[in-house]
N, C-alpha and C. Protein backbone atom coordinates (compact mmCIF):
# COMPACT_ATOMS: atom_id res chain seq x y z
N UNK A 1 103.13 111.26 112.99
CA UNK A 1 102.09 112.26 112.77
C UNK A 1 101.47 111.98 111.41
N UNK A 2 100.27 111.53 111.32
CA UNK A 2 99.44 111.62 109.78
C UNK A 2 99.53 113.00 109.36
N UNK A 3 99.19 112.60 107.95
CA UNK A 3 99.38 113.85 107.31
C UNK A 3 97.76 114.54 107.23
N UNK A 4 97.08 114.24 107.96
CA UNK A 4 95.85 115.10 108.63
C UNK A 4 96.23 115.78 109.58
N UNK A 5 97.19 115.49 110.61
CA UNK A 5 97.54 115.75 111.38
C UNK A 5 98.65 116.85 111.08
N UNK A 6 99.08 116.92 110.26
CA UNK A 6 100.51 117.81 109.77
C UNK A 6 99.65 119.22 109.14
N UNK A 7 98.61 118.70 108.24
CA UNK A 7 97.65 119.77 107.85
C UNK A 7 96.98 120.71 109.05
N UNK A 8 96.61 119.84 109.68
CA UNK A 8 96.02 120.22 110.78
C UNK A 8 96.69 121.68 111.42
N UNK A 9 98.16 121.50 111.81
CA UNK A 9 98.84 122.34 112.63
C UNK A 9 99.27 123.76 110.93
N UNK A 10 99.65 123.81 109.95
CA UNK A 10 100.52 124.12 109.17
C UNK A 10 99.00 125.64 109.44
N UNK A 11 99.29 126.74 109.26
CA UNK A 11 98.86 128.15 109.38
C UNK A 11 97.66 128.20 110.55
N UNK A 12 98.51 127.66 111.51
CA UNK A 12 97.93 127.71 112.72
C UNK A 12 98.58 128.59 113.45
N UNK A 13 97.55 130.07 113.81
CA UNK A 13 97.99 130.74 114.92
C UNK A 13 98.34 130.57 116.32
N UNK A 14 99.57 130.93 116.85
CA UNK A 14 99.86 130.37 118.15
C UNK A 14 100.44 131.56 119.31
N UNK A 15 100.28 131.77 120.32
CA UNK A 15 100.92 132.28 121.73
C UNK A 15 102.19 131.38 122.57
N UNK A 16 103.29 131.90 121.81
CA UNK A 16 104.16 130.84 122.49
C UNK A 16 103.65 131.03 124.40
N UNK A 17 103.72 129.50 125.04
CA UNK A 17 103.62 129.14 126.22
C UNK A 17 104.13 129.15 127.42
N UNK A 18 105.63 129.42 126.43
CA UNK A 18 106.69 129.00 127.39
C UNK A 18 107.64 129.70 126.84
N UNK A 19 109.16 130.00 127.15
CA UNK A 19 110.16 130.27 125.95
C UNK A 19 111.03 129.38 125.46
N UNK A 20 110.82 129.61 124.00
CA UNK A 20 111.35 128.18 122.89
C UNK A 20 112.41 128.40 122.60
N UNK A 21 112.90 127.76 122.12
CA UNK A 21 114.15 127.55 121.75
C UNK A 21 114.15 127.10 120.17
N UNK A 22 114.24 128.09 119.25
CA UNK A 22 114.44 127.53 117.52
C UNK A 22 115.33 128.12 117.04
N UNK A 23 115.44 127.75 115.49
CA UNK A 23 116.84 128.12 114.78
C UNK A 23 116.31 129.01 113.57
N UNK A 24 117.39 130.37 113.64
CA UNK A 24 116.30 131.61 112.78
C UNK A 24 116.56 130.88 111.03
N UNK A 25 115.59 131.51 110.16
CA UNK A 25 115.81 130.99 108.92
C UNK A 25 116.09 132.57 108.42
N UNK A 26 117.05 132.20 107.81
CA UNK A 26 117.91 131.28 106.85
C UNK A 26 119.15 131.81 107.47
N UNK A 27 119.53 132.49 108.54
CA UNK A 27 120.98 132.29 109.35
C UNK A 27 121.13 131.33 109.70
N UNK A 28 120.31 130.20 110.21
CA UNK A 28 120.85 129.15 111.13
C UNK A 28 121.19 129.30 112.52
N UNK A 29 121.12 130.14 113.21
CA UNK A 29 121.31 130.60 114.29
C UNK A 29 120.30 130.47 115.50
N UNK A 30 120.80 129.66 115.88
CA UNK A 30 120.06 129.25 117.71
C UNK A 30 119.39 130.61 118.05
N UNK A 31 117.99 130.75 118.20
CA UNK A 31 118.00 131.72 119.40
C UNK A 31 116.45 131.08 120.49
N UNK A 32 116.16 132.24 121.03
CA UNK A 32 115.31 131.86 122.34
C UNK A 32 114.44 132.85 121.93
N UNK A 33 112.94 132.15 121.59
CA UNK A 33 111.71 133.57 121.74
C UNK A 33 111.07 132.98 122.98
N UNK A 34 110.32 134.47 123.23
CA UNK A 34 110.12 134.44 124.61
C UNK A 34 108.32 133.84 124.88
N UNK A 35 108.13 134.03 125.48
CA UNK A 35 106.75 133.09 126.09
C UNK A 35 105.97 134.82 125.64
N UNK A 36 104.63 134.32 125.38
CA UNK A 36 103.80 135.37 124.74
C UNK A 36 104.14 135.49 123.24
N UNK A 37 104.84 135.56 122.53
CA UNK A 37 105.00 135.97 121.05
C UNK A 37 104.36 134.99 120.42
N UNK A 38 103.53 135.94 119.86
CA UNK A 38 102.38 135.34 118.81
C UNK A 38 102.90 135.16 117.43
N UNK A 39 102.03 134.22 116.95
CA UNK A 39 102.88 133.63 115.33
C UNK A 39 101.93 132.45 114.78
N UNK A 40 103.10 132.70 113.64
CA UNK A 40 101.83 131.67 112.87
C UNK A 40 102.70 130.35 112.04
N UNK A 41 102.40 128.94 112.42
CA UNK A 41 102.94 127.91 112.01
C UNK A 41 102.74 127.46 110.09
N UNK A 42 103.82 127.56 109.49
CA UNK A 42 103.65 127.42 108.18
C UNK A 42 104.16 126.65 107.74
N UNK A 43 104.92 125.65 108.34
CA UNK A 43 104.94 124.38 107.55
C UNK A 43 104.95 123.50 108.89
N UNK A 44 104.56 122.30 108.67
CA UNK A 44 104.73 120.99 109.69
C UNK A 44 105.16 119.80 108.53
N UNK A 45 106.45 119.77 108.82
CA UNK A 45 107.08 118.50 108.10
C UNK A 45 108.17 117.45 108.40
N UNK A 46 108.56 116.41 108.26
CA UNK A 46 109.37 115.61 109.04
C UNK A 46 109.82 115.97 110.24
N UNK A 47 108.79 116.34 111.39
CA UNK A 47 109.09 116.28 112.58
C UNK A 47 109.65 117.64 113.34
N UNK A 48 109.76 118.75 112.34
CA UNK A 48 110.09 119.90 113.02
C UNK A 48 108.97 120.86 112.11
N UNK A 49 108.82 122.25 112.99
CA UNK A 49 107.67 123.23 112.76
C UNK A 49 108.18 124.27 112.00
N UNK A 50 108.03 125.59 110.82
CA UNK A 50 108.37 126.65 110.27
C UNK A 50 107.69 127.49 111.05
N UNK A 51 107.87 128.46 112.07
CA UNK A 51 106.68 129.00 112.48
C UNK A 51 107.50 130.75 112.15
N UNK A 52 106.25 131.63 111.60
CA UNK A 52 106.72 133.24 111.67
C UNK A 52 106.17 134.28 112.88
N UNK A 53 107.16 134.71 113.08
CA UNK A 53 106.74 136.08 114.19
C UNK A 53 107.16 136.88 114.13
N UNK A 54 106.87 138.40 114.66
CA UNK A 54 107.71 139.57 114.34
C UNK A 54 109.09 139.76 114.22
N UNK A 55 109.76 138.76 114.66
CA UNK A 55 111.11 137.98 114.65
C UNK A 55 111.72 137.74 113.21
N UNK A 56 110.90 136.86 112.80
CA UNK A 56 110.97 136.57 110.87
C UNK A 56 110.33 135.10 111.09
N UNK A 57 110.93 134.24 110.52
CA UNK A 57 110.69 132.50 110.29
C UNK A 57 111.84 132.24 111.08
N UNK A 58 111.31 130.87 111.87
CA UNK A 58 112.45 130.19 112.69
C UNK A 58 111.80 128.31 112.28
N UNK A 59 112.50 127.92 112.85
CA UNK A 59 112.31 126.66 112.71
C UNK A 59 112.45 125.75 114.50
N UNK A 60 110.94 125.16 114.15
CA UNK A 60 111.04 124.90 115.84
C UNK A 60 111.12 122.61 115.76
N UNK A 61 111.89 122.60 116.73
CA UNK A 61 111.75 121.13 116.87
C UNK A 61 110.37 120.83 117.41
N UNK A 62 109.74 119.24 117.16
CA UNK A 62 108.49 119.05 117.36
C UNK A 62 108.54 118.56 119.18
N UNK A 63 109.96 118.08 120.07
CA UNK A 63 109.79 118.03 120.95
C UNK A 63 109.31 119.62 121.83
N UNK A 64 109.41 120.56 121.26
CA UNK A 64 108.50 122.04 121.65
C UNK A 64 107.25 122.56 121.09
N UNK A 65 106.52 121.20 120.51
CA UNK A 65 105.40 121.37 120.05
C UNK A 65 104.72 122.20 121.74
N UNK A 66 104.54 121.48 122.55
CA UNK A 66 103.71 122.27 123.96
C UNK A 66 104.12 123.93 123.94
N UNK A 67 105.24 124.34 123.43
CA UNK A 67 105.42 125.73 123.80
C UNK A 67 104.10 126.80 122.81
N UNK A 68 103.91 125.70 121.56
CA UNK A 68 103.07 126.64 120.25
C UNK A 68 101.73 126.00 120.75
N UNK A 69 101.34 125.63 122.02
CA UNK A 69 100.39 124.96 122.55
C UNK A 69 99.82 123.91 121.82
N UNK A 70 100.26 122.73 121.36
CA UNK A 70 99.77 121.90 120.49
C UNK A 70 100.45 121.02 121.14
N UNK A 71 99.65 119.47 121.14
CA UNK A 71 99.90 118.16 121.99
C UNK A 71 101.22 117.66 120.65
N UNK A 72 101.85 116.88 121.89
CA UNK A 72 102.92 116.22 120.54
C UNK A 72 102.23 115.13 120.42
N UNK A 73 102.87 114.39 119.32
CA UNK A 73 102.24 113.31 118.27
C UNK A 73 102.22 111.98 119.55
N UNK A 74 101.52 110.95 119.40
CA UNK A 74 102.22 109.83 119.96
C UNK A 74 103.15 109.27 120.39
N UNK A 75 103.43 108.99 120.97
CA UNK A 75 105.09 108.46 121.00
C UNK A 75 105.49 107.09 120.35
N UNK A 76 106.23 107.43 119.48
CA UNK A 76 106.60 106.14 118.34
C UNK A 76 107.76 106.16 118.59
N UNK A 77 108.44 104.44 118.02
CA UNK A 77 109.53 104.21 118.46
C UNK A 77 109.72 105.24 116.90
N UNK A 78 111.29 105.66 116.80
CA UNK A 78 111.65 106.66 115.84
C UNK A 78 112.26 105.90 114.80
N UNK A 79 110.50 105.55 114.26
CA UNK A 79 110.18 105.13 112.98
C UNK A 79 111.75 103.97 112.68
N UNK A 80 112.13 103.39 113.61
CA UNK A 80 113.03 102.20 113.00
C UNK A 80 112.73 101.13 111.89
N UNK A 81 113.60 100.92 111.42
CA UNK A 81 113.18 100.07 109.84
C UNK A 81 113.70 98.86 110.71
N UNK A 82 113.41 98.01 110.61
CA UNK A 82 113.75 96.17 111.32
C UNK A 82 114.30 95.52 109.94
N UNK A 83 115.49 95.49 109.45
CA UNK A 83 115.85 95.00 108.54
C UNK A 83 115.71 92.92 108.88
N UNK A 84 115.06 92.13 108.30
CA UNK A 84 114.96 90.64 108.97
C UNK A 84 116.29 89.74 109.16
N UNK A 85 116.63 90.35 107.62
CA UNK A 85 118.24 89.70 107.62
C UNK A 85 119.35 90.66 108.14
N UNK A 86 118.95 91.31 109.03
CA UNK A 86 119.95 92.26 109.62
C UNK A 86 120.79 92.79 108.77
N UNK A 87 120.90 92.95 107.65
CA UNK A 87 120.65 93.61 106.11
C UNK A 87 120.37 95.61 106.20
N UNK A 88 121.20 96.75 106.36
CA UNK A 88 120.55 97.75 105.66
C UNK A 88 120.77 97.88 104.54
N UNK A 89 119.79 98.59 104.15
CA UNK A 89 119.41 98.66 102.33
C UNK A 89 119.62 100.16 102.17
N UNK A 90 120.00 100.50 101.27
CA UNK A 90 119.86 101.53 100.26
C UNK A 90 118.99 102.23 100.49
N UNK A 91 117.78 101.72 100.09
CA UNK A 91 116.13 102.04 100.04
C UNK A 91 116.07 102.48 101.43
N UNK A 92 116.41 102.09 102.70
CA UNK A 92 116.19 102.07 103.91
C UNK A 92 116.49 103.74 104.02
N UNK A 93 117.93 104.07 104.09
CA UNK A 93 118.41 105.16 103.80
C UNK A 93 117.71 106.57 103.13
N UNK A 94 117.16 106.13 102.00
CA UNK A 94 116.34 107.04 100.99
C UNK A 94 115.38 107.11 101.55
N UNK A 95 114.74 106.52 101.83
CA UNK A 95 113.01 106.50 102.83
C UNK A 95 113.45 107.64 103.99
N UNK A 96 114.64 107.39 104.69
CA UNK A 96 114.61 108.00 106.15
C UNK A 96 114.99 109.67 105.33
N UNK A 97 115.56 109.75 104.48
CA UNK A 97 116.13 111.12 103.72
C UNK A 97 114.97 111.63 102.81
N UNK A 98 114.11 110.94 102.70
CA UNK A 98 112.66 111.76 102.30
C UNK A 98 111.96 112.52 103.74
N UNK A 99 111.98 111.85 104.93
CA UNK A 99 111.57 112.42 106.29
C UNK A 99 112.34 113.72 106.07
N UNK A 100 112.93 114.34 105.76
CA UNK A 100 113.96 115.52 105.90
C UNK A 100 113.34 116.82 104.64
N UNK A 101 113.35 117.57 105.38
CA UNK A 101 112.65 119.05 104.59
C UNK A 101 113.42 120.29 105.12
N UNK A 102 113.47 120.92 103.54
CA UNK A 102 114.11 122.54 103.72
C UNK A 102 113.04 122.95 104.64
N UNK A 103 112.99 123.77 105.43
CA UNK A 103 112.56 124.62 106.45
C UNK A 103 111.31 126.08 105.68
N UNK A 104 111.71 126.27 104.34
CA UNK A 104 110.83 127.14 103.95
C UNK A 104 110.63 126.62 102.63
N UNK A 105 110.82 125.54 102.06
CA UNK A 105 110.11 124.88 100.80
C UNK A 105 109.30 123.37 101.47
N UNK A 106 108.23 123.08 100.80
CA UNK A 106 107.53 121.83 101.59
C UNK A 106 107.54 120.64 100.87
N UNK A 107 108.83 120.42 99.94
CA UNK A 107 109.79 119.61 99.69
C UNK A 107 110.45 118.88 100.48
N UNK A 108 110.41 117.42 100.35
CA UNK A 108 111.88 116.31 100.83
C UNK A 108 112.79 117.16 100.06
N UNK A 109 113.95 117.02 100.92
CA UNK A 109 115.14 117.15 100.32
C UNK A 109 115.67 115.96 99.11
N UNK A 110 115.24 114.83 99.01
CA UNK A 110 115.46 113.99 97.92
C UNK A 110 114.90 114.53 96.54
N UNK A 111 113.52 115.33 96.99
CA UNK A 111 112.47 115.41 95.74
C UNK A 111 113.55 116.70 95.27
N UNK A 112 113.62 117.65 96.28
CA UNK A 112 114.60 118.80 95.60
C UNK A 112 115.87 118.81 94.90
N UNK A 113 116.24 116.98 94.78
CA UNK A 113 117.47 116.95 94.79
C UNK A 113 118.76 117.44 94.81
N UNK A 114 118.46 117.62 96.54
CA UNK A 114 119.79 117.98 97.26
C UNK A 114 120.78 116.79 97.54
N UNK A 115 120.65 115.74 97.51
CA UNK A 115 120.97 114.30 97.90
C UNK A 115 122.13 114.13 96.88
N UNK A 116 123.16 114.17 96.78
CA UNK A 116 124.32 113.41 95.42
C UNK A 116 124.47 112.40 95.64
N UNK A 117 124.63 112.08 96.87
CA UNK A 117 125.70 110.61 97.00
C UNK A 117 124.44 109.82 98.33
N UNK A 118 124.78 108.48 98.22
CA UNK A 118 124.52 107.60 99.60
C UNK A 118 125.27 106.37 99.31
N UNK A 119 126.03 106.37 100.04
CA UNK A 119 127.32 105.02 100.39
C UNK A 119 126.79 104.39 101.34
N UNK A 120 126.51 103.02 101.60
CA UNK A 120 126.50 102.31 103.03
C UNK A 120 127.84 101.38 102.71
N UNK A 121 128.89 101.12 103.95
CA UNK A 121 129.81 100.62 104.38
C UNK A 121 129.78 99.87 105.53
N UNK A 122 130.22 98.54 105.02
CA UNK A 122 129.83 97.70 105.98
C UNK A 122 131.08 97.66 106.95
N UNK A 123 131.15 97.65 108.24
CA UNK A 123 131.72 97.55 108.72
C UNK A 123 132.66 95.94 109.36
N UNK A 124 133.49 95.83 109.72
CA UNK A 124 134.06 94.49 110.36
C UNK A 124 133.39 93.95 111.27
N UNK A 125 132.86 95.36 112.64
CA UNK A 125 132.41 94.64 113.55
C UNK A 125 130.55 94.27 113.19
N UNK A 126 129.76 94.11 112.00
CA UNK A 126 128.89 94.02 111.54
C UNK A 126 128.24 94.94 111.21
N UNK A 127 128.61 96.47 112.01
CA UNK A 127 127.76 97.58 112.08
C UNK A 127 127.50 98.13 110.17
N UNK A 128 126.93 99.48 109.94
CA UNK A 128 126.81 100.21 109.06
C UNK A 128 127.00 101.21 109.01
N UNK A 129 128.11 102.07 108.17
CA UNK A 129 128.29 103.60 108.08
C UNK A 129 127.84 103.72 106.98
N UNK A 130 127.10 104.93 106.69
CA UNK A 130 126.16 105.73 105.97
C UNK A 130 127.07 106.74 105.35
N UNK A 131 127.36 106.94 104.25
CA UNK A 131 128.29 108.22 104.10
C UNK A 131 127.07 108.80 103.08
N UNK A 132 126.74 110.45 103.40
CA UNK A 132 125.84 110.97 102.09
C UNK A 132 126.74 112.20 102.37
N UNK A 133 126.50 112.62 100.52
CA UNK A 133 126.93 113.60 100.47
C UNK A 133 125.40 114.66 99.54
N UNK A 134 125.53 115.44 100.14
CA UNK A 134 123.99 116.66 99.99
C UNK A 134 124.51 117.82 100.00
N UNK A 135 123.35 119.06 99.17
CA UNK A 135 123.96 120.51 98.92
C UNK A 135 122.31 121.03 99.31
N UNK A 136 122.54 122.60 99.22
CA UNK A 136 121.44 123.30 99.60
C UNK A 136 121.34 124.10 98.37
N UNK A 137 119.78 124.76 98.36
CA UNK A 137 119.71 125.68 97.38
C UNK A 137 120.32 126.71 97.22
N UNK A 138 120.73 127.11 98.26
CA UNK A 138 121.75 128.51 98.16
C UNK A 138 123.09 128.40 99.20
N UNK A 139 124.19 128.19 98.26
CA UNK A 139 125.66 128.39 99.14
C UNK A 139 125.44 128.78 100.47
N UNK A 140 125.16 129.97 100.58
CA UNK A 140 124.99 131.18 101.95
C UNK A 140 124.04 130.68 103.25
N UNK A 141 122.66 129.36 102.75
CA UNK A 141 121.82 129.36 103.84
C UNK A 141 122.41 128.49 105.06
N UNK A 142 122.17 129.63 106.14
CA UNK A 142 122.58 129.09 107.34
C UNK A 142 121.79 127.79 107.75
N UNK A 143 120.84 127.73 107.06
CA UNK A 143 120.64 126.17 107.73
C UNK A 143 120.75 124.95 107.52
N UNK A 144 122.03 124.83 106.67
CA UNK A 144 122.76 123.96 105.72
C UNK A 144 123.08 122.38 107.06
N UNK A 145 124.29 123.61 108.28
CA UNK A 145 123.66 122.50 109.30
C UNK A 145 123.16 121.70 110.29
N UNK A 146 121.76 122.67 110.01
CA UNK A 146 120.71 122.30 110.82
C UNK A 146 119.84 120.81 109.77
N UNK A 147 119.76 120.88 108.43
CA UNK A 147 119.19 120.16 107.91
C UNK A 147 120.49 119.06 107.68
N UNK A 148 121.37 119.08 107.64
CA UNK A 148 122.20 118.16 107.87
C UNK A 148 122.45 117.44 109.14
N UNK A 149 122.24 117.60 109.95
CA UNK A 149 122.11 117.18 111.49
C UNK A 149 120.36 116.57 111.70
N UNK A 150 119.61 116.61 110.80
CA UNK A 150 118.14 116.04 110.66
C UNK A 150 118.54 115.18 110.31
N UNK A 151 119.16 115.56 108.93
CA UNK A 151 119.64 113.92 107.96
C UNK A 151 120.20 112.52 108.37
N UNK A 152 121.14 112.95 109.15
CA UNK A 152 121.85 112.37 110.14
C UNK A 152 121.53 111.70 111.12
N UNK A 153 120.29 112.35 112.11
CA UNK A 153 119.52 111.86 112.66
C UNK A 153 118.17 110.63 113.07
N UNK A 154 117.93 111.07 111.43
CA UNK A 154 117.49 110.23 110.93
C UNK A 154 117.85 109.35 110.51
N UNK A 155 118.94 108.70 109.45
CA UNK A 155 119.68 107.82 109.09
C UNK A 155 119.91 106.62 110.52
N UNK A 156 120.20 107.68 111.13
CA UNK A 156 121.03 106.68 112.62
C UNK A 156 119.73 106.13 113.24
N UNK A 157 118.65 106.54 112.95
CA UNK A 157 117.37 106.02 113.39
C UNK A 157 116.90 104.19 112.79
N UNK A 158 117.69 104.33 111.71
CA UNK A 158 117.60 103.03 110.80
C UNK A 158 118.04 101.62 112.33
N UNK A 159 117.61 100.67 112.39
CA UNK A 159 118.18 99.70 112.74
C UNK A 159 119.48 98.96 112.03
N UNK A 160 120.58 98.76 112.48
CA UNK A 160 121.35 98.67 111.78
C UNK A 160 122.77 99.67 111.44
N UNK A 161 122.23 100.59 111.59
CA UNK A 161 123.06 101.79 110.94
C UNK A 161 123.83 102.57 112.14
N UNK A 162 124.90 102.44 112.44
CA UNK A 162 125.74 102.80 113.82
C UNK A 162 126.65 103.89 113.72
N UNK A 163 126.86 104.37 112.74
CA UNK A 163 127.55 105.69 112.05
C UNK A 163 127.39 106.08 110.59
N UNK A 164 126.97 107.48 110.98
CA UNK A 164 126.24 108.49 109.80
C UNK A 164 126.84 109.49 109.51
N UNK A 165 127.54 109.81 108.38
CA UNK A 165 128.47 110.88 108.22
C UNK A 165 127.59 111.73 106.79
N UNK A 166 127.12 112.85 107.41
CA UNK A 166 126.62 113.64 106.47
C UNK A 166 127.12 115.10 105.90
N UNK A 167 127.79 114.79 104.55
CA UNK A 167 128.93 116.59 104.30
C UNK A 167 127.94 117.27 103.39
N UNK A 168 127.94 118.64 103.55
CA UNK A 168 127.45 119.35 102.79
C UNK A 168 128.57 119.77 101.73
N UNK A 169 128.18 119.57 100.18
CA UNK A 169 129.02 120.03 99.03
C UNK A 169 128.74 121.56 98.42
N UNK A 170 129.36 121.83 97.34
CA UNK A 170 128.38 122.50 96.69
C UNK A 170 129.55 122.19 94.99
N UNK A 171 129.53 121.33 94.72
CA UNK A 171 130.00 120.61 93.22
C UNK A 171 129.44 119.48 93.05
N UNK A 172 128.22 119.61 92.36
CA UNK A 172 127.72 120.49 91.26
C UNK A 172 126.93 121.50 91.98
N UNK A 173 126.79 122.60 91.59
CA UNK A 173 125.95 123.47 92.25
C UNK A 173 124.53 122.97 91.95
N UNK A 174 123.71 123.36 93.41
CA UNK A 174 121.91 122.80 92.67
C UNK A 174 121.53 123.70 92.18
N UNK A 175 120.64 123.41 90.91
CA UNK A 175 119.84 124.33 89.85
C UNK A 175 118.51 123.38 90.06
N UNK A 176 117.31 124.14 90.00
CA UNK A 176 115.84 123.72 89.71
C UNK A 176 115.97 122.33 89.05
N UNK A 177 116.72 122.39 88.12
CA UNK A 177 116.42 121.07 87.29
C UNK A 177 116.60 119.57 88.00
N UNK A 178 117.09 119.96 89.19
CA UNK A 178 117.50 118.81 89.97
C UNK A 178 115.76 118.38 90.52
N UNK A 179 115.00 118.74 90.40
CA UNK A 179 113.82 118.45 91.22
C UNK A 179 113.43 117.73 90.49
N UNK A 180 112.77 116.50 91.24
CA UNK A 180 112.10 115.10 90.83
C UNK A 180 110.48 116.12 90.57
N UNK A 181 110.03 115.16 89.59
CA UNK A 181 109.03 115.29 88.88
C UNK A 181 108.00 115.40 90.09
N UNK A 182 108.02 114.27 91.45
CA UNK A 182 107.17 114.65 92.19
C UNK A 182 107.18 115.74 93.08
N UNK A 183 108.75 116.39 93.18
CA UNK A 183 108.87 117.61 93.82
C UNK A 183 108.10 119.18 92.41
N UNK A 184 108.51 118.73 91.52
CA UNK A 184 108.25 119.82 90.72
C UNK A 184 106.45 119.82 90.90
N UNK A 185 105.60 118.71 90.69
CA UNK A 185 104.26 118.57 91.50
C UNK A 185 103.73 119.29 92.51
N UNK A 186 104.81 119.08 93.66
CA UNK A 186 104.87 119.86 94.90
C UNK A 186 104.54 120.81 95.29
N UNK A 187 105.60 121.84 94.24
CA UNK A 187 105.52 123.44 94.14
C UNK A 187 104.97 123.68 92.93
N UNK A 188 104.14 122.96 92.42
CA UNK A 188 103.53 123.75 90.58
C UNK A 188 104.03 124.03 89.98
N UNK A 189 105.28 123.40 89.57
CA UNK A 189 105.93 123.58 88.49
C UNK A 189 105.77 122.56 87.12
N UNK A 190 104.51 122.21 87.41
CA UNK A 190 104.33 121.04 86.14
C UNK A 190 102.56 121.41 85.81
């Protein structure tokens, strides 16, 4: 999805179509809204929607883009990196963990620095395990792992990369100061 395209959808009023299936913010909790409930889409970012309704904020996957009546994107292979020397990198990793966003800040999770750790481990039989270790802004938010199961998702999207183990910490606790200069940009804090 270009980011014309991401603009495009972000405070776009919608009539759900069908009944969706998203995860409420900031419980984390699966639920089902029903076909007719009107709302309004407020963020479009790495591949899943923020949308609000009399409900509160939920977070919708982009394969239910048709329910908020909006066409899904193209179909791309999922954005695989082709390492030449059959080589994953570091960088590979960090790229796919910028695709990943809190659900109600329009921040990467890298820029917010939630990210502590990224290990790649090579394996015997050639493969790659990914070990990251990541925290959220607040102990309590239920969608600790829902955005950890993105992360994850993504990672394993890498060519190369055959197991992804993603833990949520909270030592060191995150404070503001963790935000990269281009996240502090982001939200106007500079």
């Amino acid at each position: 999805m270009t980011k014309k395209e991401k603009a495009m959808y972000e405070n776009t009023e919608f009539t759900l179509l069908r009944d969706c299936e998203a995860i409420q913010i900031p419980s984390g909790q699966k639920t089902m809204i029903p076909a007719g409930t009107q709302g309004v889409i407020t963020q479009s970012l790495g591949g899943s929607h923020t949308i609000a309704t009399y409900q509160g904020l939920a977070r919708v996957a982009e394969k239910d883009l048709d329910a908020l009546g909006l066409e899904k994107p193209q179909a791309q292979e999922a954005k695989k990196t082709a390492p030449t020397d059959g080589e994953v990198s570091e960088e590979d990793v960090w790229n796919q963990l910028r695709q990943c966003y809190d659900p109600e800040i329009p921040v990467n999770i890298v820029d917010l620095g939630l990210v502590y750790d990224c290990r790649l481990i090579k394996k015997e039989d050639g493969g790659t395990r990914v070990e990251v270790k990541m925290t959220l802004t607040a102990p309590g938010c239920g969608m600790g792992p829902a955005i950890a199961h993105d992360a994850q998702s993504k990672i394993l999207s890498i060519d190369g990369v055959d197991e992804a183990d993603v833990q949520l910490v909270w030592d060191p606790p995150w404070n503001q100061n963790m935000i990269s200069e281009a996240g502090r940009m982001k939200l106007g804090m500079i």
